[in-house]
N, C-alpha and C. Protein backbone atom coordinates (compact mmCIF):
# COMPACT_ATOMS: atom_id res chain seq x y z
N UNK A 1 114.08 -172.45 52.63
CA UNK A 1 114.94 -172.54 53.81
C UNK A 1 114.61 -171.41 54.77
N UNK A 2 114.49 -171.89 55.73
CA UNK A 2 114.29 -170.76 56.81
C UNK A 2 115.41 -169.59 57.10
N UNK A 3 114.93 -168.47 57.70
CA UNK A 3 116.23 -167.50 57.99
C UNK A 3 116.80 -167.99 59.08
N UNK A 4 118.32 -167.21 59.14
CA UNK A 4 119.13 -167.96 60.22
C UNK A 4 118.80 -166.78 61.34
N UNK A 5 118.64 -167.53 62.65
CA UNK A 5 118.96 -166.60 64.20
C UNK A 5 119.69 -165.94 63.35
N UNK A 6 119.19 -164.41 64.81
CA UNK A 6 119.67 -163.34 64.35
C UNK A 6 121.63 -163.62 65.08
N UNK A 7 121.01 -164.24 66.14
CA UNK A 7 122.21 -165.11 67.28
C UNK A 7 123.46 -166.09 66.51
N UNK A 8 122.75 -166.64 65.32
CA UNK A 8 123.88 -167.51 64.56
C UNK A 8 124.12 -166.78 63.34
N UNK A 9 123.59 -165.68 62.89
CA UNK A 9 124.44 -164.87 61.89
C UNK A 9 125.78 -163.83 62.74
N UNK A 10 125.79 -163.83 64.08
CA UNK A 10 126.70 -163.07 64.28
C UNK A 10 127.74 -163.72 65.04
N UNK A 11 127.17 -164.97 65.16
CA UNK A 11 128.68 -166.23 65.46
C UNK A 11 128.46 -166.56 66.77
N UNK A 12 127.20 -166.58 67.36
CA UNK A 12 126.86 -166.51 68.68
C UNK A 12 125.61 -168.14 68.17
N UNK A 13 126.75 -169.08 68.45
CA UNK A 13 125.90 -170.37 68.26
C UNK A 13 125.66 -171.36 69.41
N UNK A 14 124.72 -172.23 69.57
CA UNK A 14 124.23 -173.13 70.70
C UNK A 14 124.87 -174.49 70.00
N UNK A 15 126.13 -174.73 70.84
CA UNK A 15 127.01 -175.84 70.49
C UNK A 15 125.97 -176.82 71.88
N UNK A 16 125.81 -178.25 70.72
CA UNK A 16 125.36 -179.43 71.08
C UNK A 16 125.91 -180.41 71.00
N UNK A 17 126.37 -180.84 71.76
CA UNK A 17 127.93 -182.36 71.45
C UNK A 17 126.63 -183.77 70.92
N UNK A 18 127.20 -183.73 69.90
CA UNK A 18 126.79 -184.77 68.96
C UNK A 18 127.29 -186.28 68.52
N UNK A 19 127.18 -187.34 68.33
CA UNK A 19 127.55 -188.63 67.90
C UNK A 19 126.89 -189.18 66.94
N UNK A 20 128.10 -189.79 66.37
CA UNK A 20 128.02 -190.26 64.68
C UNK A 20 127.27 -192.04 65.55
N UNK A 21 126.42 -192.50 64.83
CA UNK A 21 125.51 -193.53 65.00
C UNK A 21 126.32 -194.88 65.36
N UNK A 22 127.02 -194.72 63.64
CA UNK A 22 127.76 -196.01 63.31
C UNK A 22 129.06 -196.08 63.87
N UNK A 23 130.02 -194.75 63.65
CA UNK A 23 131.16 -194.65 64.02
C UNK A 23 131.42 -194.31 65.46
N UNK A 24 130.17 -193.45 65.85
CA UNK A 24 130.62 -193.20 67.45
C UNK A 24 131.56 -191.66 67.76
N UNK A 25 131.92 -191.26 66.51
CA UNK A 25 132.65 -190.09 66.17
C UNK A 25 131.73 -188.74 66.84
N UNK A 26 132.77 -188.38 67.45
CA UNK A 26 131.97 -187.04 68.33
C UNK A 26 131.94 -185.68 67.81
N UNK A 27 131.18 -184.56 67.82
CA UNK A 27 131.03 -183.31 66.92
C UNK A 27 130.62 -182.50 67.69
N UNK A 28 130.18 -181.33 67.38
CA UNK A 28 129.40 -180.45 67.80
C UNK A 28 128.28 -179.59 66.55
N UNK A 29 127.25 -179.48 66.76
CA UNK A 29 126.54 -178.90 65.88
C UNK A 29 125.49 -178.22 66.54
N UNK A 30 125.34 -177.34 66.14
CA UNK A 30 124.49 -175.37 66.71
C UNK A 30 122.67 -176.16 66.85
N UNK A 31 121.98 -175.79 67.53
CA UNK A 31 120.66 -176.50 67.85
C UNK A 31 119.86 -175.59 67.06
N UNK A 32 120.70 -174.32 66.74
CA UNK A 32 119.01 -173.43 66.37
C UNK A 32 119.55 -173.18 64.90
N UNK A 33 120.63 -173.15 64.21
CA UNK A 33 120.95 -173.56 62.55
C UNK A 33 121.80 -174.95 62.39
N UNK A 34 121.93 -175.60 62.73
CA UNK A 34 122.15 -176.76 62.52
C UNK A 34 124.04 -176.88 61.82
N UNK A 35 124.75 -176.12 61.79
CA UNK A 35 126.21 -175.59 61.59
C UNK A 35 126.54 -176.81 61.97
N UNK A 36 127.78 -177.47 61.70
CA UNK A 36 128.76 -178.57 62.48
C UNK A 36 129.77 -177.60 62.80
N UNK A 37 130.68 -178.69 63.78
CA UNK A 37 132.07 -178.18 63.58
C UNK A 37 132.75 -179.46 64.15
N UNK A 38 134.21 -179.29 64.42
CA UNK A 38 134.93 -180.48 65.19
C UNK A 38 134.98 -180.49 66.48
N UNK A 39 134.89 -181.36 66.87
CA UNK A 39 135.44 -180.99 68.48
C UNK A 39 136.97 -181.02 68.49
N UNK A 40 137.87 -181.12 67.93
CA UNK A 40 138.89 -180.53 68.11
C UNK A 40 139.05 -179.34 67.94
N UNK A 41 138.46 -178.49 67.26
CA UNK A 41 138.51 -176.75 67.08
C UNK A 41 139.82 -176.12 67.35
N UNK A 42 139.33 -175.09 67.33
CA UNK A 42 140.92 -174.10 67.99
C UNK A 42 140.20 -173.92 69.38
N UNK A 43 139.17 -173.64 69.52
CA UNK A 43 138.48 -173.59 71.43
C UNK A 43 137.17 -174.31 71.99
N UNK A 44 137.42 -174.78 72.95
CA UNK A 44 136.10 -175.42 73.18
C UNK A 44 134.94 -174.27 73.41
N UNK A 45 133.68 -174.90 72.66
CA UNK A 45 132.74 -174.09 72.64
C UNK A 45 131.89 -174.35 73.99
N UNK A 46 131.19 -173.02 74.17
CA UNK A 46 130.52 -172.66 75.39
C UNK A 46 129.40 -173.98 75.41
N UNK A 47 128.86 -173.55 76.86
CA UNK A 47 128.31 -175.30 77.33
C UNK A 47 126.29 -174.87 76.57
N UNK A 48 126.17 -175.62 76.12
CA UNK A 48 124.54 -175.26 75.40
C UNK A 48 123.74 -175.50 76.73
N UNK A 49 122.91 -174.33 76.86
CA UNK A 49 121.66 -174.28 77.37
C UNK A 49 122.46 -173.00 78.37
N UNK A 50 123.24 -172.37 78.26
CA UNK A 50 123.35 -171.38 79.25
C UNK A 50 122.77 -169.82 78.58
């Protein structure tokens, strides 16, 4: 397994809004470790590519 960004060991992740194929169910998951999370969260995460 590769090492993680030095950027996603310190909680500084590249949120990518994601969709489930079949279900259509929406997510977010980090582009450079691959992390999920919900999109309901406690905060919306920052916009990826900034």
């Amino acid at each position: 397994m590769a090492e993680k960004n030095w950027e996603c060991r310190i909680g500084i992740h590249k949120w990518v809004l994601q969709h489930e194929p079949e279900s259509g169910t929406a997510y977010y998951s980090c582009g450079r470790c691959g992390k999920e999370r919900s999109p309901d969260g406690p905060r919306v995460p920052p916009i990826a590519g900034m």
